[in-house]
Protein backbone atom coordinates (compact mmCIF):
# COMPACT_ATOMS: atom_id res chain seq x y z
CA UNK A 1 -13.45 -8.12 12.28
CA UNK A 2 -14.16 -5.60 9.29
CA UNK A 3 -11.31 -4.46 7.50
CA UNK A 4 -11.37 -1.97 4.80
CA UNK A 5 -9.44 0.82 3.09
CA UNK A 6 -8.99 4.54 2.08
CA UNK A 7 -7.05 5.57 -0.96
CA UNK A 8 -6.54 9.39 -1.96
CA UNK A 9 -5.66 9.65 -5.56
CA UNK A 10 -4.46 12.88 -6.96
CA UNK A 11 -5.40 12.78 -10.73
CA UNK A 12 -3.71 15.74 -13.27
CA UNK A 13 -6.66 18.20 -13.72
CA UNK A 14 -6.97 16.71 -17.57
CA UNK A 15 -7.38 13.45 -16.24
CA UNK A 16 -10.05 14.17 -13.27
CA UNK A 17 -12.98 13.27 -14.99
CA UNK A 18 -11.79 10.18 -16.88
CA UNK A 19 -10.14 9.03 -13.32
CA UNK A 20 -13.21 9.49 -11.50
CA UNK A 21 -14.56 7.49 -14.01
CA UNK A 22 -12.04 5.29 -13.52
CA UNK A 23 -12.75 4.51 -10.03
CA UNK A 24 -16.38 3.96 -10.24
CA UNK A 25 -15.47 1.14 -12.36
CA UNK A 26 -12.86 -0.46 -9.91
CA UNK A 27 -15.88 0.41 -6.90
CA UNK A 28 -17.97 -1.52 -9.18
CA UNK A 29 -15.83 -4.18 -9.43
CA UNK A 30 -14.99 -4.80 -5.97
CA UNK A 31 -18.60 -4.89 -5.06
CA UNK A 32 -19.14 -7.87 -7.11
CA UNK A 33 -16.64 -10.15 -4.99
CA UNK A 34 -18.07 -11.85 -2.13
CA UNK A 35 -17.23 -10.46 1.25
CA UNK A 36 -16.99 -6.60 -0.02
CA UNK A 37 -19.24 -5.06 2.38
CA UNK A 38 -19.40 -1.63 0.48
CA UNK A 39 -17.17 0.12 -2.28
CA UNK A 40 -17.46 3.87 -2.96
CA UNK A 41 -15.54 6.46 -5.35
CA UNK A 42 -16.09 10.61 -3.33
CA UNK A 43 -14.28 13.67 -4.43
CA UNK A 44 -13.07 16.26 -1.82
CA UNK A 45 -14.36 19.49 -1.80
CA UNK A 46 -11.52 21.19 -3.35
CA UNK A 47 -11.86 18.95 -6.62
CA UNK A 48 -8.08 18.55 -5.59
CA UNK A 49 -8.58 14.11 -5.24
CA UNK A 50 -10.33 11.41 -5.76
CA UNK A 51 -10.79 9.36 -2.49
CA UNK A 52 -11.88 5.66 -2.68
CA UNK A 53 -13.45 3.71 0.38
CA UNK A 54 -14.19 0.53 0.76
CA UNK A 55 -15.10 -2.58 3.61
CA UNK A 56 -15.09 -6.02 3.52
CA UNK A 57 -15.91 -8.34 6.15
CA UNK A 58 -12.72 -10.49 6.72
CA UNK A 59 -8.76 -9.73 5.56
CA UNK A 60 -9.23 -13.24 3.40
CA UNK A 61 -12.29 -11.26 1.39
CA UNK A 62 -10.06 -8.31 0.90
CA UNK A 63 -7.45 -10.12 -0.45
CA UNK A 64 -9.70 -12.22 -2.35
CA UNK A 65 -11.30 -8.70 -3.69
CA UNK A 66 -7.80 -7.38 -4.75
CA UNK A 67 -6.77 -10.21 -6.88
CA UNK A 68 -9.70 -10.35 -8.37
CA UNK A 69 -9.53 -7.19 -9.68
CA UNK A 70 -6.32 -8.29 -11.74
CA UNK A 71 -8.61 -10.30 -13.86
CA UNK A 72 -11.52 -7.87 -14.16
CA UNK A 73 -11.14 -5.13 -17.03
CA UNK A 74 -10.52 -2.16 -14.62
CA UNK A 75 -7.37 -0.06 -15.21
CA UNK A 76 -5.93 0.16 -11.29
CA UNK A 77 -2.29 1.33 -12.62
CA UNK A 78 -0.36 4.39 -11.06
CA UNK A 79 1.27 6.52 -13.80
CA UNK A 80 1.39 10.59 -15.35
CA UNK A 81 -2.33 10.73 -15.12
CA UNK A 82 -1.67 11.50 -11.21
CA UNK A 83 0.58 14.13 -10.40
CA UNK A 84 1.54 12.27 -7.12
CA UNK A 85 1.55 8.67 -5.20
CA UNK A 86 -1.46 7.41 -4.01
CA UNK A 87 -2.49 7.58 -0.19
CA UNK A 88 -3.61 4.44 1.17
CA UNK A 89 -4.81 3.53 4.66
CA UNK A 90 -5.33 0.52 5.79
CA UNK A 91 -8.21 -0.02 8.15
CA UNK A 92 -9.53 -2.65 11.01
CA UNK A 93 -12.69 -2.29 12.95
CA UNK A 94 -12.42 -1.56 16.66
């Protein structure tokens, strides 16, 4: 079973361009653990968030993936720069 995610992030219109930035890196990141199937950074047509997807192939992968990314140089923290809480869902394949 595939499991993967989909996080909306609403960055302050100063930060948009730094955050999408910002989650390229992370994408990048994730891509590089084993198991990560694919790792992507889109923006919605309104230029309103930043939406990140990504897959891995196992939960054990994705969890591997996520603490990984506490030791890679990727900034992952919540704070002003988004004018409100992420949106994550979590996702299994049918």
């Amino acid at each position: 079973m595939t499991v993967g995610f989909v996080a909306t992030h609403y960055p302050h219109p100063d930060h948009h361009d730094a955050f999408v930035s910002r989650v390229h890196r992370v994408a990048e990141a994730l891509r590089s653990t084993p198991g990560c199937l694919s790792a992507e950074c889109w923006v919605t047509a309104a230029g309103d968030a930043v939406v990140s997807i990504a897959r891995w192939e196992s939960e054990a992968a994705q969890a591997a993936s996520m603490q990984a990314l506490g030791s890679a140089d990727v900034d992952v923290a919540f704070d002003e720069r988004e004018v409100r809480p992420r949106e994550v869902v979590q996702l299994v394949s049918a």
